[in-house]
PDB file of N, CA and C in Angstrom:
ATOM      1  N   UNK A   1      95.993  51.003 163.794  1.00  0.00           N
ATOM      2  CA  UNK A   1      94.687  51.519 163.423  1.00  0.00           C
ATOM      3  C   UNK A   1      94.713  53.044 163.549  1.00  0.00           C
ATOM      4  N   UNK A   2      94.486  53.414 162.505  1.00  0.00           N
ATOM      5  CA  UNK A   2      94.493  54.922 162.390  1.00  0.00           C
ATOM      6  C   UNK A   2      92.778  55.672 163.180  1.00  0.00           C
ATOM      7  N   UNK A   3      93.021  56.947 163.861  1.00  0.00           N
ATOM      8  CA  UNK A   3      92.227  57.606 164.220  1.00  0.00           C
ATOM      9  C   UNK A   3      91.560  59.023 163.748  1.00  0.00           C
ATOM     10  N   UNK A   4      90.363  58.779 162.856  1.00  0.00           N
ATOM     11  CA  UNK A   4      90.200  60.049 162.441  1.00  0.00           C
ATOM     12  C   UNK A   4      89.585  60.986 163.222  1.00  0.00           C
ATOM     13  N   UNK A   5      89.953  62.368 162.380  1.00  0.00           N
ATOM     14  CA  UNK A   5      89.919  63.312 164.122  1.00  0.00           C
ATOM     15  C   UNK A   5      88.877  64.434 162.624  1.00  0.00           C
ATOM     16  N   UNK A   6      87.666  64.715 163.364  1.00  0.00           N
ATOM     17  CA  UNK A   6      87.432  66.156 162.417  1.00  0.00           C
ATOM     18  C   UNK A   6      87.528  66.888 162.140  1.00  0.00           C
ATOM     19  N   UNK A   7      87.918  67.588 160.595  1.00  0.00           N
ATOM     20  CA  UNK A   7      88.246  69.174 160.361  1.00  0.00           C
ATOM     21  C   UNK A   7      86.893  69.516 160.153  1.00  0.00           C
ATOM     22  N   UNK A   8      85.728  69.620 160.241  1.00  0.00           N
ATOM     23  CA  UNK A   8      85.018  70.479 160.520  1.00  0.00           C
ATOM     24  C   UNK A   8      84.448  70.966 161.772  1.00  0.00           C
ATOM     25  N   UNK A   9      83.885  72.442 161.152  1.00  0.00           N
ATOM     26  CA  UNK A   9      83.493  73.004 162.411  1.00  0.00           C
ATOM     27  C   UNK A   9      81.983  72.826 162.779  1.00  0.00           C
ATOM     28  N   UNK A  10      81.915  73.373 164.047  1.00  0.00           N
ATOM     29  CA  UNK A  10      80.596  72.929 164.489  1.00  0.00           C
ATOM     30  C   UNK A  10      79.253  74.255 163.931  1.00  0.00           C
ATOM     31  N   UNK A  11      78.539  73.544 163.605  1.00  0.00           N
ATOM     32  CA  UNK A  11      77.423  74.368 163.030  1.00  0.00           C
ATOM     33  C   UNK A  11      77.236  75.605 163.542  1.00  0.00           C
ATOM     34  N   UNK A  12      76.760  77.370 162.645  1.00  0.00           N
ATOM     35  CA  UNK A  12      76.351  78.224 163.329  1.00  0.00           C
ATOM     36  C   UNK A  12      75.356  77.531 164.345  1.00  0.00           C
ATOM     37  N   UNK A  13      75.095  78.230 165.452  1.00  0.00           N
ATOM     38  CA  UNK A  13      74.054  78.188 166.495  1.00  0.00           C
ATOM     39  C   UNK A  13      74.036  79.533 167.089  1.00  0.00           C
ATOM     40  N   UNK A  14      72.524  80.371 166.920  1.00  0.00           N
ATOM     41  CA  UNK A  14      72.403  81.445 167.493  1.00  0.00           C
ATOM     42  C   UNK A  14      72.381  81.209 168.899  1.00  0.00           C
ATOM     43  N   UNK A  15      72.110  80.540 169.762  1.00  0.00           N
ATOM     44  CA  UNK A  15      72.354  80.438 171.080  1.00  0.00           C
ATOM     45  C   UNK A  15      73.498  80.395 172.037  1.00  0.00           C
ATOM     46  N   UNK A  16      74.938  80.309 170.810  1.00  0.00           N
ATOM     47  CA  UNK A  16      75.638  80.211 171.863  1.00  0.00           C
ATOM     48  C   UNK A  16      76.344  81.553 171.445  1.00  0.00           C
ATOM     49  N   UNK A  17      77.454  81.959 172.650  1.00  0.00           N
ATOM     50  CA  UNK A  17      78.351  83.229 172.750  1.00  0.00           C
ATOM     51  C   UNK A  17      79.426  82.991 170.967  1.00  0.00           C
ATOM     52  N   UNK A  18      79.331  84.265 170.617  1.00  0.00           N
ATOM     53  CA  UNK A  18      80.305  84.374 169.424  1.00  0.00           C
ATOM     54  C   UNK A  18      81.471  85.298 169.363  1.00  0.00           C
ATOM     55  N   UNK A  19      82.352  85.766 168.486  1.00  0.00           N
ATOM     56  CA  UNK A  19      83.303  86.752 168.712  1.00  0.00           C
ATOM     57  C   UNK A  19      84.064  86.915 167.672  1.00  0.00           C
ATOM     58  N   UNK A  20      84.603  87.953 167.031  1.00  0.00           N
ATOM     59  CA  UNK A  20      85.261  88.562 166.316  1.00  0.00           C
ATOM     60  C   UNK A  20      86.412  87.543 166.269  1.00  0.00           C
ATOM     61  N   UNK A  21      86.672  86.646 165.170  1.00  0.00           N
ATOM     62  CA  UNK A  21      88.114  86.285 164.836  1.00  0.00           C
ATOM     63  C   UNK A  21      88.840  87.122 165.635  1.00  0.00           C
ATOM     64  N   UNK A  22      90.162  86.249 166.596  1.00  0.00           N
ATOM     65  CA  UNK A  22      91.951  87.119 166.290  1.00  0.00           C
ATOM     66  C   UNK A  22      92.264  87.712 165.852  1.00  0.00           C
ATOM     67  N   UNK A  23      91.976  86.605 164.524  1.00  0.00           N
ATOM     68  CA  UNK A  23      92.863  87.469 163.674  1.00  0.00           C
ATOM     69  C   UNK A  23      92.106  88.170 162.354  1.00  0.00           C
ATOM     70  N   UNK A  24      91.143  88.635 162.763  1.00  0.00           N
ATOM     71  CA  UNK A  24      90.401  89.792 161.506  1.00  0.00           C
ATOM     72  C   UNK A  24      90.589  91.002 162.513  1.00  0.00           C
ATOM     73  N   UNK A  25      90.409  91.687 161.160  1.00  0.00           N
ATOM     74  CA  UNK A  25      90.519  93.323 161.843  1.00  0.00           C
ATOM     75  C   UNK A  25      89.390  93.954 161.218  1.00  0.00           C
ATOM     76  N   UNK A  26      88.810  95.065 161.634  1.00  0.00           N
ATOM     77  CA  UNK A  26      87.473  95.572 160.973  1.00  0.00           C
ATOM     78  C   UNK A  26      87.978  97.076 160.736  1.00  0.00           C
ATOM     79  N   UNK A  27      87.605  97.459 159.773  1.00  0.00           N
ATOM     80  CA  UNK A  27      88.004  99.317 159.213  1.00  0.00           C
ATOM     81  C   UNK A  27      86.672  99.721 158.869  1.00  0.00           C
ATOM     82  N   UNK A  28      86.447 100.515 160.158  1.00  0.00           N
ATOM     83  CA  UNK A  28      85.002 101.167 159.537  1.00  0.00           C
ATOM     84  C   UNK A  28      84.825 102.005 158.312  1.00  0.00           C
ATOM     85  N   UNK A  29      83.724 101.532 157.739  1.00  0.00           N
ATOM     86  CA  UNK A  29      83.744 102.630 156.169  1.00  0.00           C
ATOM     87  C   UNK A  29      81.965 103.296 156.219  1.00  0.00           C
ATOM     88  N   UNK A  30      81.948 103.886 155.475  1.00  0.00           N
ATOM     89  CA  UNK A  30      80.632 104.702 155.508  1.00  0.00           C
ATOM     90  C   UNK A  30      79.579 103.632 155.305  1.00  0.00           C
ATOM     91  N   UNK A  31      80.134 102.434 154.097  1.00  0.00           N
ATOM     92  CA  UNK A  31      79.082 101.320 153.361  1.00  0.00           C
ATOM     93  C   UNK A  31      78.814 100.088 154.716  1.00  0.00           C
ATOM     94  N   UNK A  32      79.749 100.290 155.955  1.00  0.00           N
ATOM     95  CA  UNK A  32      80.011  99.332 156.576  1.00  0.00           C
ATOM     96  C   UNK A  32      81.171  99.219 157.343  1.00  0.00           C
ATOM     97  N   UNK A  33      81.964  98.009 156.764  1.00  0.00           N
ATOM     98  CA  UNK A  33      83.300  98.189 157.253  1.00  0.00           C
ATOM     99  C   UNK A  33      83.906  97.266 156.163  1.00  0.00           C
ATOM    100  N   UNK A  34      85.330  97.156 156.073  1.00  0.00           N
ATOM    101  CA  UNK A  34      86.653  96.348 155.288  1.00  0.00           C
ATOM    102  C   UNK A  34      87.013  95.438 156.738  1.00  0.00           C
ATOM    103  N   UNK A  35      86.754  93.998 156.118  1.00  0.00           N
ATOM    104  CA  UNK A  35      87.163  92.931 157.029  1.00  0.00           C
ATOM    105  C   UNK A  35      88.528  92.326 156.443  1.00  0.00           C
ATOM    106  N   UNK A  36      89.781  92.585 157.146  1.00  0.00           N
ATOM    107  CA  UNK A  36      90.943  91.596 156.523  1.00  0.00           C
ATOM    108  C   UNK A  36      90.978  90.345 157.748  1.00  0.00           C
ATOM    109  N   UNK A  37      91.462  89.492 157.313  1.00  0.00           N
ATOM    110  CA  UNK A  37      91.647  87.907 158.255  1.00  0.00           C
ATOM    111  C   UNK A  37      93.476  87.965 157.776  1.00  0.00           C
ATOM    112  N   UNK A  38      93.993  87.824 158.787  1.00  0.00           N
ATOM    113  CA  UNK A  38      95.354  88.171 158.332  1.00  0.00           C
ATOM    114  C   UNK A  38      96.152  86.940 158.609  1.00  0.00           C
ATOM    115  N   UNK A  39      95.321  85.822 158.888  1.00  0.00           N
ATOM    116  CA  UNK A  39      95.705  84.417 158.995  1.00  0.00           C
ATOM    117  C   UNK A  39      95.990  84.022 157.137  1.00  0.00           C
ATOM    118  N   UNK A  40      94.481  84.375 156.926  1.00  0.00           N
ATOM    119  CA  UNK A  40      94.008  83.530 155.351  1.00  0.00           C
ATOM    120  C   UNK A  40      94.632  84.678 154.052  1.00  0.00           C
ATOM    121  N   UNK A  41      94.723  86.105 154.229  1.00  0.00           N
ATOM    122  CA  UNK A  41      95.165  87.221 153.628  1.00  0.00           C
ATOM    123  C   UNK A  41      93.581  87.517 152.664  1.00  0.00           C
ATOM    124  N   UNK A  42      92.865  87.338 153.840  1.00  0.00           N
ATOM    125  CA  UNK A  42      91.366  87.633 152.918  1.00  0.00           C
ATOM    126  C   UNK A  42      90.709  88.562 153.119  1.00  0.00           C
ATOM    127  N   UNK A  43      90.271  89.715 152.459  1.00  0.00           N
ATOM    128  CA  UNK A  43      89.936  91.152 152.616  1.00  0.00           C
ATOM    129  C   UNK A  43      87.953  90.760 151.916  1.00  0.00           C
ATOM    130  N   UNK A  44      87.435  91.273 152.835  1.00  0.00           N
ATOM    131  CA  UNK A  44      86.022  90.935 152.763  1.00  0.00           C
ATOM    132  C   UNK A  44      84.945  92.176 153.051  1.00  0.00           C
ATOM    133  N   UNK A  45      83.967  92.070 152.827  1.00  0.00           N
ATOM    134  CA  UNK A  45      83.253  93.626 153.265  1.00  0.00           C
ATOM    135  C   UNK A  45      81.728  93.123 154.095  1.00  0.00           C
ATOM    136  N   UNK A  46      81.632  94.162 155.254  1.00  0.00           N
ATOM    137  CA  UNK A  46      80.640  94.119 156.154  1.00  0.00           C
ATOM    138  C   UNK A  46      79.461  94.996 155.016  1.00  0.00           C
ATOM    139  N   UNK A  47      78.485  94.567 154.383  1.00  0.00           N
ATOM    140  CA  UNK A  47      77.750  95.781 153.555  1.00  0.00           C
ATOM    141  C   UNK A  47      76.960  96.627 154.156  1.00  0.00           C
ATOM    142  N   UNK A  48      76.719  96.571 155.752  1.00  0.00           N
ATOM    143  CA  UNK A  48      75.803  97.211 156.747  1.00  0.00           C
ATOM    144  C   UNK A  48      76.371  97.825 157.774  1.00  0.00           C
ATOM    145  N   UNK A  49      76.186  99.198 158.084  1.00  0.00           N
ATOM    146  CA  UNK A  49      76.553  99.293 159.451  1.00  0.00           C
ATOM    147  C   UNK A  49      76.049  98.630 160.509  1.00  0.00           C
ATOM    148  N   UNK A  50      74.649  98.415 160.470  1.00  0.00           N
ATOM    149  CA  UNK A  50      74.011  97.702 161.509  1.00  0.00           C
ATOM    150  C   UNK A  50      74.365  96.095 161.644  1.00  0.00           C
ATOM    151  N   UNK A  51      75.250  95.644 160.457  1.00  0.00           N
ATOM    152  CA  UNK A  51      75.623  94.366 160.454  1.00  0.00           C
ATOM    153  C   UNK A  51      76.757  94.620 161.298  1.00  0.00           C
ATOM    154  N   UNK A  52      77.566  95.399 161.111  1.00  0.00           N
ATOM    155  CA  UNK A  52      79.070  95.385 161.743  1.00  0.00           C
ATOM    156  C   UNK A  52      78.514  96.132 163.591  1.00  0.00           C
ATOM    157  N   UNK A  53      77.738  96.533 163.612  1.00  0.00           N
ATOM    158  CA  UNK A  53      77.295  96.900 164.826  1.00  0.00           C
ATOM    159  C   UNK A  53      77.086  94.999 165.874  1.00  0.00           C
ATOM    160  N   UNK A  54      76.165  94.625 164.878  1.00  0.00           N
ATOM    161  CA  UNK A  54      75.887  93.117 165.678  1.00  0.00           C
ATOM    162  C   UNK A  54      77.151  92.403 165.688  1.00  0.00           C
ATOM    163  N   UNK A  55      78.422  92.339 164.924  1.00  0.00           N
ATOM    164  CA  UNK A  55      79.727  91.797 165.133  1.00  0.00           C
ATOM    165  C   UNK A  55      80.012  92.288 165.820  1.00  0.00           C
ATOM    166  N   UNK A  56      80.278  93.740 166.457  1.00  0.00           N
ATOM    167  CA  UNK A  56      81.077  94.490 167.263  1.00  0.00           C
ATOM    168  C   UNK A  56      79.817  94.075 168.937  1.00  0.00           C
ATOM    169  N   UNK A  57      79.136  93.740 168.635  1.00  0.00           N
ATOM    170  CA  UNK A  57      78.238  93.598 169.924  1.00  0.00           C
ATOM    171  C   UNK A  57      78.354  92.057 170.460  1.00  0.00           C
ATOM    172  N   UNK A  58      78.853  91.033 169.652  1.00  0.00           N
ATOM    173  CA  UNK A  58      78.683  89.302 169.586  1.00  0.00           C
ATOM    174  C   UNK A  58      79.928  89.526 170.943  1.00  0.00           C
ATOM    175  N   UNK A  59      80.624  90.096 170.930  1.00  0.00           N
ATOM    176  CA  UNK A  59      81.911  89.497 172.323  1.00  0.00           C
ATOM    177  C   UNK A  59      80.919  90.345 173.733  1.00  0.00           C
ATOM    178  N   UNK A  60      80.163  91.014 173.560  1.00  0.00           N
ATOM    179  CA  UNK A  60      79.865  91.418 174.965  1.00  0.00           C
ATOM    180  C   UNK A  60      78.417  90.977 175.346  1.00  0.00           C
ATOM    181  N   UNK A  61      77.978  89.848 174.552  1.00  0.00           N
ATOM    182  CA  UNK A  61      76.373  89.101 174.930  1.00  0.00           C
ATOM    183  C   UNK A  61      76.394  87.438 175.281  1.00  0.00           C
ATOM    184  N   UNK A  62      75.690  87.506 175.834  1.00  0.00           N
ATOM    185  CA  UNK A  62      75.844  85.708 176.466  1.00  0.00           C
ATOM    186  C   UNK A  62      75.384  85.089 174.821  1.00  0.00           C
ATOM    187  N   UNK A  63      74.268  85.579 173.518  1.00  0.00           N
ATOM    188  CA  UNK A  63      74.221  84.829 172.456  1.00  0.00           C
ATOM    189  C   UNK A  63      74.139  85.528 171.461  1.00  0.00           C
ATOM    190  N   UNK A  64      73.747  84.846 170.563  1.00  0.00           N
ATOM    191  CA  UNK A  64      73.918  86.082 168.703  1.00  0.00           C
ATOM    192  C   UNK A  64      72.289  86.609 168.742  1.00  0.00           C
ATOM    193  N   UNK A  65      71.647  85.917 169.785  1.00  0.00           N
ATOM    194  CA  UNK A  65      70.123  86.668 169.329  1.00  0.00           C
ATOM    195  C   UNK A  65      69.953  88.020 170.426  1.00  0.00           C
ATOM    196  N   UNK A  66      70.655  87.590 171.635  1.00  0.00           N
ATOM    197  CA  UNK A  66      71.113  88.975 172.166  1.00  0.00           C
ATOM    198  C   UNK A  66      71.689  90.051 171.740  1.00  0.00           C
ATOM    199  N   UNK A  67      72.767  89.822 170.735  1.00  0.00           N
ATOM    200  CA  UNK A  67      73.536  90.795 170.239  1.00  0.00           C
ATOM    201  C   UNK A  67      72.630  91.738 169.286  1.00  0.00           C
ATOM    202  N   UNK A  68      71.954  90.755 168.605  1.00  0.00           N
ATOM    203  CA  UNK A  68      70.892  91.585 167.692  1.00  0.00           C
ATOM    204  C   UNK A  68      69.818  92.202 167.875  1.00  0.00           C
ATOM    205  N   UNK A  69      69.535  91.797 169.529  1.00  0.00           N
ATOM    206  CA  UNK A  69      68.481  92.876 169.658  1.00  0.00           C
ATOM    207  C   UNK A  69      69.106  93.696 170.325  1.00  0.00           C
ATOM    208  N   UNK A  70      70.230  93.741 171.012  1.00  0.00           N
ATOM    209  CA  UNK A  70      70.947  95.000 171.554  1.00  0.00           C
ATOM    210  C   UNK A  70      71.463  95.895 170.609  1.00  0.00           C
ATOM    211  N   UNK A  71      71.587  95.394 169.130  1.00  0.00           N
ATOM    212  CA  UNK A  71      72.462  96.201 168.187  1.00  0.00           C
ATOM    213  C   UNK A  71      71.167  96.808 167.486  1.00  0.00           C
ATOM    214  N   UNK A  72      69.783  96.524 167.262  1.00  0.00           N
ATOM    215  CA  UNK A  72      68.759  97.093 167.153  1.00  0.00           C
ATOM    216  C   UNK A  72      68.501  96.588 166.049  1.00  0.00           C
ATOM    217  N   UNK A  73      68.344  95.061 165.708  1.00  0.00           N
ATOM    218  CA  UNK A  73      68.285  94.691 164.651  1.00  0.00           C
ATOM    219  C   UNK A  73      66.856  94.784 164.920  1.00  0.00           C
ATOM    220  N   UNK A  74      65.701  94.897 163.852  1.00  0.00           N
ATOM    221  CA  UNK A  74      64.187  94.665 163.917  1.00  0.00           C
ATOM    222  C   UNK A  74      63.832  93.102 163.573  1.00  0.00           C
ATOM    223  N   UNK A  75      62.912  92.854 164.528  1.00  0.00           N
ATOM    224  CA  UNK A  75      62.528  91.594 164.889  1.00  0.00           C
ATOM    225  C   UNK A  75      62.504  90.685 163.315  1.00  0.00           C
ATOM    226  N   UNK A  76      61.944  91.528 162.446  1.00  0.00           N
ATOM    227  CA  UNK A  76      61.243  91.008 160.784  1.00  0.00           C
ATOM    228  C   UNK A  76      62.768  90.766 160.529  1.00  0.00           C
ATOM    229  N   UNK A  77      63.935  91.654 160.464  1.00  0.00           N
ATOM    230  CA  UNK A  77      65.263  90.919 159.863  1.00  0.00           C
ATOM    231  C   UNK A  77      65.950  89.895 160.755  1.00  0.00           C
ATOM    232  N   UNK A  78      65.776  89.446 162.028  1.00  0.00           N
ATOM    233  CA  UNK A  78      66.348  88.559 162.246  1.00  0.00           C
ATOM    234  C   UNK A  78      67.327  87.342 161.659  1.00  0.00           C
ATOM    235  N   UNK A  79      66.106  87.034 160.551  1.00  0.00           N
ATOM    236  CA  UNK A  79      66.353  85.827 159.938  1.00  0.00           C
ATOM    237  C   UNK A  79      67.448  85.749 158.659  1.00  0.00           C
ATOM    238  N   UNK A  80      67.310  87.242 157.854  1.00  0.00           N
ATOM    239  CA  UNK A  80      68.496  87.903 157.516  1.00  0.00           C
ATOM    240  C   UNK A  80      69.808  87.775 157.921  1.00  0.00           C
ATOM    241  N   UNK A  81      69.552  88.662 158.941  1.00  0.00           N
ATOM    242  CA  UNK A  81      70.838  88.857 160.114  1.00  0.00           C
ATOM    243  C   UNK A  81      71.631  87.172 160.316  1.00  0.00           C
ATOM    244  N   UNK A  82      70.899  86.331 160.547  1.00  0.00           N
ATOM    245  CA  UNK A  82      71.082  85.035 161.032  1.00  0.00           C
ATOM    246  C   UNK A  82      71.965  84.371 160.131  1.00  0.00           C
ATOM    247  N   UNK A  83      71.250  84.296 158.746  1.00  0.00           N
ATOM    248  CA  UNK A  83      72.200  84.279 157.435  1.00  0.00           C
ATOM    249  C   UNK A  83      73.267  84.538 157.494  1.00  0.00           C
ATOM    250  N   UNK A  84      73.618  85.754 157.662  1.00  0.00           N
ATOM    251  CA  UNK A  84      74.833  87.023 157.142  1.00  0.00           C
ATOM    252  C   UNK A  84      75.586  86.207 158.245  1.00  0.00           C
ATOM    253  N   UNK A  85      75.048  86.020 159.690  1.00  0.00           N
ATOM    254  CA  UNK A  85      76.220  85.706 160.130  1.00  0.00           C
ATOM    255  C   UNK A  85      76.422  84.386 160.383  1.00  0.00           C
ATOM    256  N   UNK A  86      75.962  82.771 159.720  1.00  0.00           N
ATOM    257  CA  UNK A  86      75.823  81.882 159.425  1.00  0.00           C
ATOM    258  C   UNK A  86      77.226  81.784 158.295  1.00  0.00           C
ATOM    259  N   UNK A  87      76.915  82.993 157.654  1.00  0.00           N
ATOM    260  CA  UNK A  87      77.729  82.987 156.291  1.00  0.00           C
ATOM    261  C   UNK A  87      79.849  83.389 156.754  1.00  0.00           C
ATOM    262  N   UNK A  88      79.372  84.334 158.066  1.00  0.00           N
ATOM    263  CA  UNK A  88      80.496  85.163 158.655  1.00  0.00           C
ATOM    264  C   UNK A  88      81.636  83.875 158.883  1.00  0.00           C
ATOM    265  N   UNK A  89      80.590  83.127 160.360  1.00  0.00           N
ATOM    266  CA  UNK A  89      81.079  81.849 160.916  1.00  0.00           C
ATOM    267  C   UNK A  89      81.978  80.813 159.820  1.00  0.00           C
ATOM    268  N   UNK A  90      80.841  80.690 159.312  1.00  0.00           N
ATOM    269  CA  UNK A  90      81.748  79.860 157.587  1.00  0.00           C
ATOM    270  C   UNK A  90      82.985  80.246 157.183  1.00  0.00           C
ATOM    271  N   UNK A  91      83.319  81.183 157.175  1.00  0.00           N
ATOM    272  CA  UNK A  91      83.881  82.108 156.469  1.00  0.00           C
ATOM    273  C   UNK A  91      85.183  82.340 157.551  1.00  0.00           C
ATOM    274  N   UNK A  92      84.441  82.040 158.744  1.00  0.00           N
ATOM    275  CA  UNK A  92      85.979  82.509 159.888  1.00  0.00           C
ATOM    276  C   UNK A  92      86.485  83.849 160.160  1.00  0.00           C
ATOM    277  N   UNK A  93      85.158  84.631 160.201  1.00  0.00           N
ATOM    278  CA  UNK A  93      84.739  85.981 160.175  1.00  0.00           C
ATOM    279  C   UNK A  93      84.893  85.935 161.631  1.00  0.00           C
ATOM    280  N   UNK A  94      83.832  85.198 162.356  1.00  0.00           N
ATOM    281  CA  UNK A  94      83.583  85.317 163.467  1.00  0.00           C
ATOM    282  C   UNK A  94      83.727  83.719 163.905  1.00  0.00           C
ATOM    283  N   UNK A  95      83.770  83.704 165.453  1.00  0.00           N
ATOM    284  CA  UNK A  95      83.417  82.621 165.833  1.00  0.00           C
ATOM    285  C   UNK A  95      83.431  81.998 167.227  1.00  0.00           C
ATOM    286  N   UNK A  96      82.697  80.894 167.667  1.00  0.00           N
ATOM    287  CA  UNK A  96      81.847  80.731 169.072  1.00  0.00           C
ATOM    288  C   UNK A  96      83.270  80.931 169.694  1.00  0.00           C
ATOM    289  N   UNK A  97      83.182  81.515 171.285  1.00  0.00           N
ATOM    290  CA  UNK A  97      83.764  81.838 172.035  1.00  0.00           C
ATOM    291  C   UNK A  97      83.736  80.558 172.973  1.00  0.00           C
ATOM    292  N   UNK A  98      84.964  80.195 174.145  1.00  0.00           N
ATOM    293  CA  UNK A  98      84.078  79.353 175.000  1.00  0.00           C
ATOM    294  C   UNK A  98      83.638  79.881 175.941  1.00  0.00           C
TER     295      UNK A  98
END
Protein backbone atom coordinates (compact mmCIF):
# COMPACT_ATOMS: atom_id res chain seq x y z
CA UNK A 1 0.00 0.00 0.00
CA UNK A 2 1.42 3.05 -1.17
CA UNK A 3 1.64 6.32 1.05
CA UNK A 4 0.88 9.65 -0.22
CA UNK A 5 2.94 12.34 1.23
CA UNK A 6 2.06 16.24 0.14
CA UNK A 7 3.76 18.53 -2.28
CA UNK A 8 1.99 21.35 -1.26
CA UNK A 9 2.72 24.08 0.81
CA UNK A 10 1.01 25.37 3.66
CA UNK A 11 -1.11 28.45 3.11
CA UNK A 12 0.25 32.21 3.43
CA UNK A 13 -0.66 33.09 7.13
CA UNK A 14 0.12 36.59 8.34
CA UNK A 15 0.56 35.40 11.84
CA UNK A 16 3.24 33.34 11.62
CA UNK A 17 7.28 34.29 11.44
CA UNK A 18 8.49 34.53 7.60
CA UNK A 19 11.94 34.96 5.86
CA UNK A 20 13.78 35.66 2.86
CA UNK A 21 14.34 32.37 0.77
CA UNK A 22 18.23 30.82 0.95
CA UNK A 23 18.38 30.90 -1.84
CA UNK A 24 17.10 34.40 -3.34
CA UNK A 25 19.23 37.24 -3.31
CA UNK A 26 17.82 40.86 -3.40
CA UNK A 27 19.79 43.88 -5.50
CA UNK A 28 18.54 47.01 -4.43
CA UNK A 29 17.39 49.28 -7.37
CA UNK A 30 15.89 52.76 -7.22
CA UNK A 31 12.20 51.02 -8.55
CA UNK A 32 12.76 48.52 -5.63
CA UNK A 33 14.91 45.70 -5.88
CA UNK A 34 15.97 42.56 -8.62
CA UNK A 35 14.99 39.25 -6.86
CA UNK A 36 17.08 36.14 -8.37
CA UNK A 37 16.10 32.50 -6.67
CA UNK A 38 19.18 30.70 -7.72
CA UNK A 39 17.58 27.31 -6.92
CA UNK A 40 14.72 27.88 -9.82
CA UNK A 41 17.15 30.51 -12.07
CA UNK A 42 14.20 32.99 -11.64
CA UNK A 43 14.92 36.73 -11.76
CA UNK A 44 11.77 38.66 -10.44
CA UNK A 45 11.22 42.36 -9.33
CA UNK A 46 10.27 43.88 -5.83
CA UNK A 47 8.17 47.11 -7.57
CA UNK A 48 8.35 49.02 -4.05
CA UNK A 49 10.86 50.06 -1.86
CA UNK A 50 8.58 49.89 0.98
CA UNK A 51 7.71 46.35 -0.26
CA UNK A 52 11.35 45.19 -0.14
CA UNK A 53 11.68 47.09 3.21
CA UNK A 54 8.74 44.61 4.72
CA UNK A 55 10.87 41.48 3.15
CA UNK A 56 14.02 42.77 4.58
CA UNK A 57 12.07 43.28 8.02
CA UNK A 58 9.97 39.50 7.88
CA UNK A 59 13.39 37.62 9.51
CA UNK A 60 13.60 40.05 12.49
CA UNK A 61 9.58 40.02 13.67
CA UNK A 62 7.75 37.32 15.54
CA UNK A 63 4.84 37.89 12.27
CA UNK A 64 4.20 39.50 8.70
CA UNK A 65 1.73 41.99 10.39
CA UNK A 66 4.59 43.07 12.62
CA UNK A 67 6.94 43.47 9.93
CA UNK A 68 4.56 45.84 8.24
CA UNK A 69 3.94 48.01 10.74
CA UNK A 70 7.59 48.24 11.65
CA UNK A 71 8.47 48.77 7.91
CA UNK A 72 5.76 51.64 7.96
CA UNK A 73 3.34 50.16 5.90
CA UNK A 74 -0.10 52.45 6.42
CA UNK A 75 -2.80 50.69 8.07
CA UNK A 76 -5.32 51.34 4.59
CA UNK A 77 -2.48 49.18 2.52
CA UNK A 78 -2.24 46.37 4.63
CA UNK A 79 -4.40 44.34 2.64
CA UNK A 80 -2.27 45.16 -0.46
CA UNK A 81 0.84 44.40 1.24
CA UNK A 82 -0.81 40.99 2.32
CA UNK A 83 -1.38 40.14 -1.38
CA UNK A 84 2.11 41.02 -2.64
CA UNK A 85 3.33 38.85 -0.12
CA UNK A 86 0.72 35.96 -0.39
CA UNK A 87 1.92 36.18 -4.02
CA UNK A 88 5.97 36.23 -2.76
CA UNK A 89 5.25 32.92 -0.54
CA UNK A 90 3.73 31.25 -3.76
CA UNK A 91 6.31 32.08 -5.63
CA UNK A 92 9.16 30.91 -3.03
CA UNK A 93 10.18 34.45 -2.64
CA UNK A 94 9.86 34.17 0.89
CA UNK A 95 8.93 31.76 3.39
CA UNK A 96 7.59 30.70 7.08
CA UNK A 97 10.56 30.26 9.24
CA UNK A 98 10.30 27.71 12.15
Amino acid sequence: MACAVSTETAPFDPARPYTLAGSVSLRPEEFGALVYNFATRRLSFLKSPLLVAVVRELAQQPDVTTALATAGVPDAEHDRYLRALAGLAEAGTIGPRP
